[in-house]
C-alpha atoms as a PDB file:
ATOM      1  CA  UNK A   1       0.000   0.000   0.000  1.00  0.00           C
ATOM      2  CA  UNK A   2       1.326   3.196  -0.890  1.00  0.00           C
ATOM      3  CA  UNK A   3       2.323   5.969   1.795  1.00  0.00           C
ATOM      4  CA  UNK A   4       0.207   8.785   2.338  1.00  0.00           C
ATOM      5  CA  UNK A   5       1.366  12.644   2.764  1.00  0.00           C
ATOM      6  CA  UNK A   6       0.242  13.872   5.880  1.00  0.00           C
ATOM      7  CA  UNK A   7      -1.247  17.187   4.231  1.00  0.00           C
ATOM      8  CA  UNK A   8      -3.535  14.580   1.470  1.00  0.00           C
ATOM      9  CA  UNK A   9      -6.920  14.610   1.556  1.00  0.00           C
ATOM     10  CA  UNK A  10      -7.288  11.103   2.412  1.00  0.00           C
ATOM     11  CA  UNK A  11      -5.480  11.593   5.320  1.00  0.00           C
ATOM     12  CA  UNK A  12      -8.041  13.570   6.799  1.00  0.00           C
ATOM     13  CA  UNK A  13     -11.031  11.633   5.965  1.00  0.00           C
ATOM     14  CA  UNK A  14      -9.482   9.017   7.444  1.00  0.00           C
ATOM     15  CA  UNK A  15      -8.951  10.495  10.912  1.00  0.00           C
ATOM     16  CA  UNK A  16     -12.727  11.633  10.504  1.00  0.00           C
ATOM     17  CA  UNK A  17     -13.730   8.586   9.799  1.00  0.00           C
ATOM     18  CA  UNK A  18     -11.766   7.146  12.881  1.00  0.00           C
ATOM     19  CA  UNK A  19     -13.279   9.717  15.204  1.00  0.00           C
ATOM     20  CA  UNK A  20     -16.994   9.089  14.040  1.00  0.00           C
ATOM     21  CA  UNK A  21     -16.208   5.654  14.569  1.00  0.00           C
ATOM     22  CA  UNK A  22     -14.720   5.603  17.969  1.00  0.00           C
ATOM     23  CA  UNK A  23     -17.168   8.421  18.920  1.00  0.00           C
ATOM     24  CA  UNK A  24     -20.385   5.561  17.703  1.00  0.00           C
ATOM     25  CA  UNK A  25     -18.679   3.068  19.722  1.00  0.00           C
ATOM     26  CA  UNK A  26     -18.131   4.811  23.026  1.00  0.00           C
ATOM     27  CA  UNK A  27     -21.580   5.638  22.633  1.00  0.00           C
ATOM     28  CA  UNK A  28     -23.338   2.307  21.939  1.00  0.00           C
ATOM     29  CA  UNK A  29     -21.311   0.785  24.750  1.00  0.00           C
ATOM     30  CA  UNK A  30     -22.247   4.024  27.196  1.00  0.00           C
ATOM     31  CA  UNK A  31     -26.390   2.621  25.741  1.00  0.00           C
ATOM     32  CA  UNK A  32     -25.802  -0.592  26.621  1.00  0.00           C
ATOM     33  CA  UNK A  33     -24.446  -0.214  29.889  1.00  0.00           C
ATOM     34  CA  UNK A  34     -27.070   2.412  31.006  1.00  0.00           C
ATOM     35  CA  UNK A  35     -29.759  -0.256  29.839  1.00  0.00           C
ATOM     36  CA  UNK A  36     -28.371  -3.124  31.508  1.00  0.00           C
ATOM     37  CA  UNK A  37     -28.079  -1.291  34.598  1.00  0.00           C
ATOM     38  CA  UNK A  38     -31.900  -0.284  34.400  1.00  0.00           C
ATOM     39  CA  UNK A  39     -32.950  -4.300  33.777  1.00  0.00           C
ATOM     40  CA  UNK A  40     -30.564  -4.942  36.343  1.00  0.00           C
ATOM     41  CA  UNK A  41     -32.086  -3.146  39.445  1.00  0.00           C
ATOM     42  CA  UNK A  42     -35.782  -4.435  38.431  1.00  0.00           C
ATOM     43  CA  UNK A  43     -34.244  -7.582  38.446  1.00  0.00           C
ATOM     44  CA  UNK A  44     -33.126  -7.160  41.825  1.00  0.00           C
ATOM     45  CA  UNK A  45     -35.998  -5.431  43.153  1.00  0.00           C
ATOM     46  CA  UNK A  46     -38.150  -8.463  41.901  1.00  0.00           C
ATOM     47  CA  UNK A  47     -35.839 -11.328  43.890  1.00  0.00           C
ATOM     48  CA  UNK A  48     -36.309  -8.522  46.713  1.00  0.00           C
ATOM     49  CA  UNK A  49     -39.832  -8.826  47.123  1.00  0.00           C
ATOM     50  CA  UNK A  50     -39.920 -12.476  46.383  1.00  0.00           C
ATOM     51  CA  UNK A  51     -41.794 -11.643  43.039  1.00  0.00           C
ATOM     52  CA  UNK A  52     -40.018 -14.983  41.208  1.00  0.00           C
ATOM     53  CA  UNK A  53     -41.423 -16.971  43.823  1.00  0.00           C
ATOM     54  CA  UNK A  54     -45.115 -15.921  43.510  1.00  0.00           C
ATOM     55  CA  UNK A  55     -44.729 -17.148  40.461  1.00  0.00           C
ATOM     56  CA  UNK A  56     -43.158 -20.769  41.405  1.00  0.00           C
ATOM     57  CA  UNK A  57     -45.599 -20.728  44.027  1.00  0.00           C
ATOM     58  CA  UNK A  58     -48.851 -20.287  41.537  1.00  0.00           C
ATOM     59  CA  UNK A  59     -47.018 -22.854  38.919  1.00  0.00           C
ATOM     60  CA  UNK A  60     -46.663 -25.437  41.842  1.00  0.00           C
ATOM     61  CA  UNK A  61     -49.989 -25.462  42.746  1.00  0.00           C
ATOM     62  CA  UNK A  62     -51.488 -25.876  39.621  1.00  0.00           C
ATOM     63  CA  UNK A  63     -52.244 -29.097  38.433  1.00  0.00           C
ATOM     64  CA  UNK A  64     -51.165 -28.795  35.008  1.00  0.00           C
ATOM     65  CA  UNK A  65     -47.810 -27.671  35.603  1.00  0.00           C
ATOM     66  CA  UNK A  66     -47.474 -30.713  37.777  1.00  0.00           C
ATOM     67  CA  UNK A  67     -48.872 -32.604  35.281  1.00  0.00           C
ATOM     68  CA  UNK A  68     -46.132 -31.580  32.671  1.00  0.00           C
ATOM     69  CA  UNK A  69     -42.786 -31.088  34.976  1.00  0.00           C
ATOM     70  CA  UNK A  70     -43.447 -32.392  38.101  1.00  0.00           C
ATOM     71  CA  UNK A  71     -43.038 -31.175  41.513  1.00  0.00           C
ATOM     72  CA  UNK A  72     -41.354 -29.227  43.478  1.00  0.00           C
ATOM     73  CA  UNK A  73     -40.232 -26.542  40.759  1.00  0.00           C
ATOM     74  CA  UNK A  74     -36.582 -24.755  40.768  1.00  0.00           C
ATOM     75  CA  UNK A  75     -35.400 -21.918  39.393  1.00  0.00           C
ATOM     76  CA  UNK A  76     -32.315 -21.707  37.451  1.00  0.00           C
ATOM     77  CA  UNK A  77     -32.359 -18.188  35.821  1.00  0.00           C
ATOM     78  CA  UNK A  78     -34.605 -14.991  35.683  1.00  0.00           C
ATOM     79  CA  UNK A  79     -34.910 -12.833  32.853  1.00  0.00           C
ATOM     80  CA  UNK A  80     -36.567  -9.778  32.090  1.00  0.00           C
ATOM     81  CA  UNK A  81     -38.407  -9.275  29.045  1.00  0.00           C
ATOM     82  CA  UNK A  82     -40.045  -6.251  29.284  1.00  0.00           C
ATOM     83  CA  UNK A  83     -41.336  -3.566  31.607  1.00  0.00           C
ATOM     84  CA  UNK A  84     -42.723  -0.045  32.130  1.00  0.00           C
ATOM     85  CA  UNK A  85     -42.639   1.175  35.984  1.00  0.00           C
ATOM     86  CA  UNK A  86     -43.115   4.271  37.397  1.00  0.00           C
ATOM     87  CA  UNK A  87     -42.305   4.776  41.402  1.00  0.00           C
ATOM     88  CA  UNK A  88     -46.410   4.338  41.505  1.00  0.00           C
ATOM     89  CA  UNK A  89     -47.306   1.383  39.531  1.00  0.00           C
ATOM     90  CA  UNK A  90     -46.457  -0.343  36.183  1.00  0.00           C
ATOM     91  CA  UNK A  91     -46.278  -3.691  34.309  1.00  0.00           C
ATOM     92  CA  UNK A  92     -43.028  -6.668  34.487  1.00  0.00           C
ATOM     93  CA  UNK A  93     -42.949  -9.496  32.329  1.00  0.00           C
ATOM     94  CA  UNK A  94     -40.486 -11.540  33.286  1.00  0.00           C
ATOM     95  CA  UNK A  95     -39.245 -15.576  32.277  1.00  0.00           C
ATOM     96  CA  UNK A  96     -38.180 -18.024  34.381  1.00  0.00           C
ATOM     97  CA  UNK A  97     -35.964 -21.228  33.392  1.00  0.00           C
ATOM     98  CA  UNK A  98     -37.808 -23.589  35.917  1.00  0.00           C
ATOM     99  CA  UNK A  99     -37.048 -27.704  36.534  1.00  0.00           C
ATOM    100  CA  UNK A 100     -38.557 -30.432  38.148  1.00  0.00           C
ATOM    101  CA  UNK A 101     -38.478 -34.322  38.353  1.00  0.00           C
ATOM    102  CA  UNK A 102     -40.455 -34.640  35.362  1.00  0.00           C
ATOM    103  CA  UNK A 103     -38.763 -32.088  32.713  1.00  0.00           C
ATOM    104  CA  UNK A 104     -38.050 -28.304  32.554  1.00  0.00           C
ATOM    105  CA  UNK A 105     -39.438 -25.304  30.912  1.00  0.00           C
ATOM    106  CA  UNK A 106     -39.744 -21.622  30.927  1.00  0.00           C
ATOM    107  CA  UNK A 107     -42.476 -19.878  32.979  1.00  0.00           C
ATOM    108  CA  UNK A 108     -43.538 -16.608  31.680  1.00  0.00           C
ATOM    109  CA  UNK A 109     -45.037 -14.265  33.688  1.00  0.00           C
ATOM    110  CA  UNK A 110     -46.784 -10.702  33.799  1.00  0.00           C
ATOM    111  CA  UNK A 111     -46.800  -8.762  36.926  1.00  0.00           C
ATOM    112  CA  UNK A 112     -48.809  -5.424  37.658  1.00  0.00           C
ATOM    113  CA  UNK A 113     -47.231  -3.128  40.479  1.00  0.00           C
ATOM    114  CA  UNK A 114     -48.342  -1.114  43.038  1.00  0.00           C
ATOM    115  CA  UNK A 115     -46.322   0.783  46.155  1.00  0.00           C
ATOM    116  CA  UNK A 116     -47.940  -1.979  48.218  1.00  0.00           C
ATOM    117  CA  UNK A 117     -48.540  -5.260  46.284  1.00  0.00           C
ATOM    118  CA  UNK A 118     -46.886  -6.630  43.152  1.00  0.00           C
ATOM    119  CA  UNK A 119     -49.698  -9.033  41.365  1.00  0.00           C
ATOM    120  CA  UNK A 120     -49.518 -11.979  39.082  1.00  0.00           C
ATOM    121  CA  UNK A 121     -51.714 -11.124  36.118  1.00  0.00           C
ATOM    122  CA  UNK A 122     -50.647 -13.752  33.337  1.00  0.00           C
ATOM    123  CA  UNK A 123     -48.970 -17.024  33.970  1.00  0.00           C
ATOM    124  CA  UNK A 124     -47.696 -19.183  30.650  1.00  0.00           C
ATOM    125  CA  UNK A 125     -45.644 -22.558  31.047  1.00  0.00           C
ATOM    126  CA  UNK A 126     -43.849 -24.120  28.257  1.00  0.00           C
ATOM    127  CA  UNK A 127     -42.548 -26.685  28.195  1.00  0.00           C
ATOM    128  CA  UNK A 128     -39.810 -28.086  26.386  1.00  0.00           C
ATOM    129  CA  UNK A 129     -40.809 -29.771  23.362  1.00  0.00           C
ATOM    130  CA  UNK A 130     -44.813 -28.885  24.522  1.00  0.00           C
ATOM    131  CA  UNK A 131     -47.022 -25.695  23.625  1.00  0.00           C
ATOM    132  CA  UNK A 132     -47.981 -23.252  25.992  1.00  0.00           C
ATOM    133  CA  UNK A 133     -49.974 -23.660  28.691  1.00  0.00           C
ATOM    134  CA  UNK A 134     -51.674 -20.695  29.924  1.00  0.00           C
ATOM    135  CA  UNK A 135     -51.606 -20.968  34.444  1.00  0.00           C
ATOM    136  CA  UNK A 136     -54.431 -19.574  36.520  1.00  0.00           C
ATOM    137  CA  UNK A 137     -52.837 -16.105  37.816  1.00  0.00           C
ATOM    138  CA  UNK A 138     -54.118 -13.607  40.039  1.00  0.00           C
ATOM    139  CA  UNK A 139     -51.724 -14.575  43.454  1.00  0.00           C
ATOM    140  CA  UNK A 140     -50.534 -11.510  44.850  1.00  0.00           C
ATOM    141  CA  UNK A 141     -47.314 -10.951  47.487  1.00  0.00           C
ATOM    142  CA  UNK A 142     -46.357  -7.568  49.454  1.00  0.00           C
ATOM    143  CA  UNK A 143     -44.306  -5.318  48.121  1.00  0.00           C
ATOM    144  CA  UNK A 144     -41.352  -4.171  50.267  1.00  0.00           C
ATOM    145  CA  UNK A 145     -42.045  -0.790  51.862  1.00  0.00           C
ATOM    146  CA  UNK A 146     -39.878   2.677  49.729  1.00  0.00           C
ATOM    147  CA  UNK A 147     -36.774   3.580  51.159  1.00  0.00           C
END
């Protein structure tokens, strides 16, 4: 490759084109780690209140989820799909990886908020290699009191 004079043209679209792109990448990585850090403390705030085991609970005591994986349910992982929370109320949805003697699945799960009371509105099991199986809901657990 041929040598470029440091007064060419080319020179200084390439320095602008190095900027731009170290500029995009400090930014997508300063995005990511903002949004991570939001699903994080939800995350946390919903092992807090016991809000993952609401949902265990209400999947264990339905007969179809017994049915399919067996009983007692554990929980490997929780991840957090969506949500839209203000500091008075709001919506989670939420999946948990759960296993018991008879196979394992993923429970999703919808939760509505309040300052007092986190509630199970929507319930689905699948299971692996199964369709979805849509759990009574409606169980509801207190939430911890503001800081």
């Amino acid at each position: 490759m041929p040598r470029l004079r440091r007064d060419s043209a080319w020179t200084s679209w390439l320095f602008a084109g190095a900027l731009v792109l170290g500029g995009l990448g400090c930014f997508s990585g300063g995005v990511a780690w903002a949004l991570r850090s939001i699903y994080r403390g939800m995350e946390q705030e919903l092992r807090r209140d016991d809000v993952h085991r609401l949902a265990l609970r209400t999947a264990e005591a339905s007969p179809r989820a017994t049915e399919l994986l067996g009983a007692p349910l554990t929980i490997s992982t929780l991840t957090l799909r969506a949500h839209g929370t203000t500091p008075e109320a709001g919506l989670v949805d939420f999946d948990l990886d759960v296993q018991g003697p008879r196979g394992h699945g993923v429970l999703q799960a919808q939760v509505a908020y309040t300052p007092r009371v986190w509630t199970l509105r929507r319930l689905v099991l699948r299971p692996e290699g199964g369709t979805d199986v849509e759990l009574p809901a409606g169980d509801s657990t207190p939430a911890r009191p503001p800081d």
